[in-house]
Protein backbone atom coordinates (compact mmCIF):
# COMPACT_ATOMS: atom_id res chain seq x y z
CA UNK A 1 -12.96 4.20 -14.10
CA UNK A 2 -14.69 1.52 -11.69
CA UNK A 3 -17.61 2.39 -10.26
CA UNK A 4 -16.74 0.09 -7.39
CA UNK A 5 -14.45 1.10 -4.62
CA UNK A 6 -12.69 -0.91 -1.48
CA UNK A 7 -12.90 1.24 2.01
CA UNK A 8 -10.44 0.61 4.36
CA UNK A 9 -10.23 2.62 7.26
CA UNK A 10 -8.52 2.11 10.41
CA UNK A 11 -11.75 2.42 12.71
CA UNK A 12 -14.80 1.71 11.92
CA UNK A 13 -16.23 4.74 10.03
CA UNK A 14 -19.44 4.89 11.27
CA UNK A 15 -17.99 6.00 14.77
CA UNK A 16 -17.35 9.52 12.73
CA UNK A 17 -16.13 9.60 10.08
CA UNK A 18 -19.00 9.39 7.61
CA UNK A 19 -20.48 12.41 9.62
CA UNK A 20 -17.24 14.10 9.01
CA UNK A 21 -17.27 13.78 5.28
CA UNK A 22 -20.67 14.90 5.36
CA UNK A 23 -19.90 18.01 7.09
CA UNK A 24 -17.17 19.23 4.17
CA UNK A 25 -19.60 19.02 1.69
CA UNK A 26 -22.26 21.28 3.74
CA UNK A 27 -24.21 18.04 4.67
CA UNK A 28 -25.74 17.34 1.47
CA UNK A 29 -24.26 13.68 1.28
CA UNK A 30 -25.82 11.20 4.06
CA UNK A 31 -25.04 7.73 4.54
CA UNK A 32 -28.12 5.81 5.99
CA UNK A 33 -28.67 2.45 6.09
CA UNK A 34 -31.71 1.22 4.34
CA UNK A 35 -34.89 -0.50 6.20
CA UNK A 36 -34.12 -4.16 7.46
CA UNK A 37 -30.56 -3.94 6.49
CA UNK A 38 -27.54 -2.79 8.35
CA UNK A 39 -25.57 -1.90 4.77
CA UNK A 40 -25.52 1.66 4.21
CA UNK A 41 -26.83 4.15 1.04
CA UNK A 42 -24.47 7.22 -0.07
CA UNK A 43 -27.19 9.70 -1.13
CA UNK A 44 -26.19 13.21 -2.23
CA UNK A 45 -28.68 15.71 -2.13
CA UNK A 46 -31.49 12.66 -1.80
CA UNK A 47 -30.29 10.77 -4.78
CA UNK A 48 -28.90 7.05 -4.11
CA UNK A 49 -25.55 7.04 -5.34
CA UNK A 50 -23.98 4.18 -3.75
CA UNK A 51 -24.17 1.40 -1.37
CA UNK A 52 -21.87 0.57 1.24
CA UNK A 53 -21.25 -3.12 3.09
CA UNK A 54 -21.48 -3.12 6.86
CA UNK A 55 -18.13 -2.24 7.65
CA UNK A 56 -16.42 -4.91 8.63
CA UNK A 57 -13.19 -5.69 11.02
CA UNK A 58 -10.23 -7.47 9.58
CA UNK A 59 -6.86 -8.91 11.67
CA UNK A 60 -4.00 -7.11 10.36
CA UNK A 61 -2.14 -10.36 9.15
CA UNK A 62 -5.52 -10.61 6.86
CA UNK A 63 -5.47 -7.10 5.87
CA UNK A 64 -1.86 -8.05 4.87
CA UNK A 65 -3.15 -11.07 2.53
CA UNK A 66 -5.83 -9.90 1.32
CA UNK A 67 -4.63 -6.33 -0.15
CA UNK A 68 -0.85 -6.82 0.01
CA UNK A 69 2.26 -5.22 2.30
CA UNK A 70 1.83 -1.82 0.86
CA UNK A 71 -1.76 -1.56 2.51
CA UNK A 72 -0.80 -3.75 5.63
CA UNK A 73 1.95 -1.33 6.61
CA UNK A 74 -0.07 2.00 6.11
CA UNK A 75 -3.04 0.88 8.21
CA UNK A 76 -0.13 -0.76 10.51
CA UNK A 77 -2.96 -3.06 12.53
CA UNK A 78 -6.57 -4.20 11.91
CA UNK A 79 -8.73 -2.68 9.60
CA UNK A 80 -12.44 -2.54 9.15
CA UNK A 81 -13.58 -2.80 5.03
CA UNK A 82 -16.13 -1.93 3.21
CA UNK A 83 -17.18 -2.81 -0.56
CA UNK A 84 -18.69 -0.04 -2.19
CA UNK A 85 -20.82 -0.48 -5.00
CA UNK A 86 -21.91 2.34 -7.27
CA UNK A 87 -24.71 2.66 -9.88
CA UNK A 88 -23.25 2.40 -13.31
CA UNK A 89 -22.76 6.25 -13.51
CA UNK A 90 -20.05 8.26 -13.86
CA UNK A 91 -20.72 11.00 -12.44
CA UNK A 92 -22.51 8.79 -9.11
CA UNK A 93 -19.68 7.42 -8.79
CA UNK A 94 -17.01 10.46 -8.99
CA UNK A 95 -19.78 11.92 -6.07
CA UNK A 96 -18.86 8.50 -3.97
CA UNK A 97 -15.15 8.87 -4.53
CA UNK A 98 -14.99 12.00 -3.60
CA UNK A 99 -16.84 11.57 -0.58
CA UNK A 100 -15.07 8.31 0.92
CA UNK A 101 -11.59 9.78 -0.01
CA UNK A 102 -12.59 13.00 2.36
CA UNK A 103 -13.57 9.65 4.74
CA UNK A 104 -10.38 8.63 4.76
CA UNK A 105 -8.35 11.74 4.17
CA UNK A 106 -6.53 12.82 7.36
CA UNK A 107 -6.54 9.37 8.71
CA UNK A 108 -4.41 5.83 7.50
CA UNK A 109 -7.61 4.86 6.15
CA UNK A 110 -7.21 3.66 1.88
CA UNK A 111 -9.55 3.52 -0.54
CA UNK A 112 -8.51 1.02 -3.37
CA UNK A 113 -9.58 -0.03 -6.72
CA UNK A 114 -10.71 -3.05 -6.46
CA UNK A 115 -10.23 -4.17 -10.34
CA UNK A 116 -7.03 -2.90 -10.88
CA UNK A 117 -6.23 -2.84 -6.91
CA UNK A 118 -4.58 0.64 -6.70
CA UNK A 119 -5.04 2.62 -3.98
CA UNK A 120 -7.04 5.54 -5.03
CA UNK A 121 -6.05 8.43 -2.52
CA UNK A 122 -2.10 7.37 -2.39
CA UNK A 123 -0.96 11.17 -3.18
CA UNK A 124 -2.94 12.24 -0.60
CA UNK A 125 -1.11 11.27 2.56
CA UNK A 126 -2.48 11.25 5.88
């Protein structure tokens, strides 16, 4: 398993939908960014599991070269993307997955593999 992740969602998730995953799991994830940097920390019960890029926004027709048609026509616009990075920890990085795939569930958003670039939450529809 990676413990790296790709976050693609189709607004940025900042504007809601962090707070929303954080609400399933009774609040005890936060997402925070850390001082002097606008990145952002997964923590789950105050434990740094994970760090998240600013999210950024991509043109469709980019979204479409960089991770292929299959992505391009979910998403069906722009995106904004995130890298993920998790500590080299299982188990941190199950907590991440879990979390960004409640992110994104509901929503076209994708979160993708980025070694093997499979799209994590693909049985999971929107």
């Amino acid at each position: 398993m990676s413990y790296d992740f790709h976050l693609i969602c189709e607004q940025d998730p900042r504007e809601g939908r962090f707070a929303y995953a954080s609400e399933q799991f009774e609040n005890k994830f936060t997402v925070m960014p850390p001082e002097d940097s606008e990145n952002l920390i997964v923590s789950l019960a105050g434990e740094d599991l994970g760090l998240v890029s600013v999210p950024m926004p991509i043109p469709g027709p980019e979204v479409r070269r960089i991770f292929g048609e299959d992505v391009a026509k979910q998403l069906a616009g722009d995106a904004w993307v995130s890298e993920v990075n998790c500590r080299e920890d299982k188990d941190a990085a199950e907590a991440v997955r879990a979390f960004l795939m409640i992110t994104v569930i509901g929503t076209k958003g994708i979160l993708i593999d980025p070694q093997s670039n499979e799209v994590i939450n693909a049985d999971w529809g929107s």
